[in-house]
Protein backbone atom coordinates (compact mmCIF):
# COMPACT_ATOMS: atom_id res chain seq x y z
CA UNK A 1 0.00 0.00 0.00
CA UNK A 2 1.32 3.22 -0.97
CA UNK A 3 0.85 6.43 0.89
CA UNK A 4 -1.87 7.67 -0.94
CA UNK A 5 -4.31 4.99 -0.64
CA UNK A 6 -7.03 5.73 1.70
CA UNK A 7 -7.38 2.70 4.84
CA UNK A 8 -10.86 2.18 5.67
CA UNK A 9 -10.75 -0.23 9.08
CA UNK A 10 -13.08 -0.46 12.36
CA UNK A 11 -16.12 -0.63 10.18
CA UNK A 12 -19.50 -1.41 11.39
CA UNK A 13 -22.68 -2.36 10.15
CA UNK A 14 -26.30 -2.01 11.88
CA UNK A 15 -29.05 -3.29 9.99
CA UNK A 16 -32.29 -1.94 10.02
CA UNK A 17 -36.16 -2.63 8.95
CA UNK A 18 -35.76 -2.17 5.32
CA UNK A 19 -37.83 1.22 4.43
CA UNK A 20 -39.52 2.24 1.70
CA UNK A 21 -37.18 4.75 0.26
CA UNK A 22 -34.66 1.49 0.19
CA UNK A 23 -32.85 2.39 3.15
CA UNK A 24 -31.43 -0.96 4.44
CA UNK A 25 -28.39 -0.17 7.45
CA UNK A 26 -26.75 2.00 8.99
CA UNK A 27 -22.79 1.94 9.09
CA UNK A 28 -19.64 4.03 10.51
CA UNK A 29 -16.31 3.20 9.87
CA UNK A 30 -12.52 5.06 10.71
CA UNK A 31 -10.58 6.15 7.92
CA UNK A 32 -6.56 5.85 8.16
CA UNK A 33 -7.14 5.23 11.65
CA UNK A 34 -7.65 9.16 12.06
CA UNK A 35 -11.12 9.87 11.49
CA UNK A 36 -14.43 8.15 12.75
CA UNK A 37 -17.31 8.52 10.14
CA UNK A 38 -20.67 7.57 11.31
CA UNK A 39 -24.43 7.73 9.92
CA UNK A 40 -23.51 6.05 6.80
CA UNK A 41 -26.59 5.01 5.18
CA UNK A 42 -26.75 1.79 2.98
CA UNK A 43 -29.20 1.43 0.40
CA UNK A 44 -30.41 -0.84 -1.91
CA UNK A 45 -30.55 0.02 -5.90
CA UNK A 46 -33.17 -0.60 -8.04
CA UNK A 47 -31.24 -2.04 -10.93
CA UNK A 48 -29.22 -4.31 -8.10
CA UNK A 49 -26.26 -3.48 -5.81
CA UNK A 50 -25.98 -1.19 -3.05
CA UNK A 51 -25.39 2.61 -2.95
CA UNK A 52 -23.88 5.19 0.40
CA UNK A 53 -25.07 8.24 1.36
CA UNK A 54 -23.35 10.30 3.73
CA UNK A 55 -24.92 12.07 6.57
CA UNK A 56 -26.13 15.78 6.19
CA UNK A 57 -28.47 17.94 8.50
CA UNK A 58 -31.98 19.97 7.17
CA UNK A 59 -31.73 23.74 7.38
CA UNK A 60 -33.54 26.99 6.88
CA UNK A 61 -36.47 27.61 7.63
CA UNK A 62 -38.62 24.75 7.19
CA UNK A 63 -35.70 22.63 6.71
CA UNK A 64 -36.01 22.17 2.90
CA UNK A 65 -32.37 22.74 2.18
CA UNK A 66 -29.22 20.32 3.74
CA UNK A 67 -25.91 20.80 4.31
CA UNK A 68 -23.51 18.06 3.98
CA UNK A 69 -21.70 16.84 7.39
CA UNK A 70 -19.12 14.88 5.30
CA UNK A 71 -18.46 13.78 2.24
CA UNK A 72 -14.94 12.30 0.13
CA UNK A 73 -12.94 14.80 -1.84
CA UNK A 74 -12.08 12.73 -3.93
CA UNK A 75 -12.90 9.50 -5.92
CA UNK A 76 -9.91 7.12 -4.65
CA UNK A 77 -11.38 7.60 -1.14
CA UNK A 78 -15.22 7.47 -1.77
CA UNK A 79 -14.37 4.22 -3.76
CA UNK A 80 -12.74 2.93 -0.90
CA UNK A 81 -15.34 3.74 1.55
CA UNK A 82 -18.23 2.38 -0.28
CA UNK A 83 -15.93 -0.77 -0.95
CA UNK A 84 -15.26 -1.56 3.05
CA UNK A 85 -19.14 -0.91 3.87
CA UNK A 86 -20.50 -3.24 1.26
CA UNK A 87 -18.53 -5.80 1.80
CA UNK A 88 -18.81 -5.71 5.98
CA UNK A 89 -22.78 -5.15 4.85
CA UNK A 90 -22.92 -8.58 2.89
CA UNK A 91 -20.45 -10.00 4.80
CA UNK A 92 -23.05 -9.89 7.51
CA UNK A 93 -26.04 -10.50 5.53
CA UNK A 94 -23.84 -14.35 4.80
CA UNK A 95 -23.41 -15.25 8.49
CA UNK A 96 -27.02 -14.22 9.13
């Protein structure tokens, strides 16, 4: 592993009552044992596959706009995080 490639560890997966908007689990992980991401949202696709969201908070006045809490920079370490949380998710969905 170079130094430039992003280390997604620690990563954990709560599963939830699938909802209607295809909202499936929650996850958090740490990134190059630095930073601790949480409220990671795993969701299903409709053509197949799985898909992250990353957390943001309503705003204004009757909350109709969000601002984003975190998200990558760039593509190498988005990748990576969606990577690390699918797998842990199905991972988990095979032992169950």
């Amino acid at each position: 592993m170079n130094s430039s490639e992003t280390k997604i560890s620690e990563v954990i997966i709560i599963p939830i009552k699938p909802r209607p908007n295809g909202l499936i689990a929650l996850a958090s992980c740490v990134i190059d044992n630095k930073i601790y991401v949480g409220s990671l949202g795993i969701y299903t696709k409709l053509k197949g596959g799985y898909r992250i969201t990353y957390p943001t908070k309503k705003s204004g006045k009757q909350e109709k706009s969000t601002i984003n809490l975190f998200h990558p920079i760039d593509k190498q370490c988005g990748d990576a995080i969606e990577k690390a949380v699918i797998a842990k998710y199905e991972e988990l969905m095979i032992e169950e």
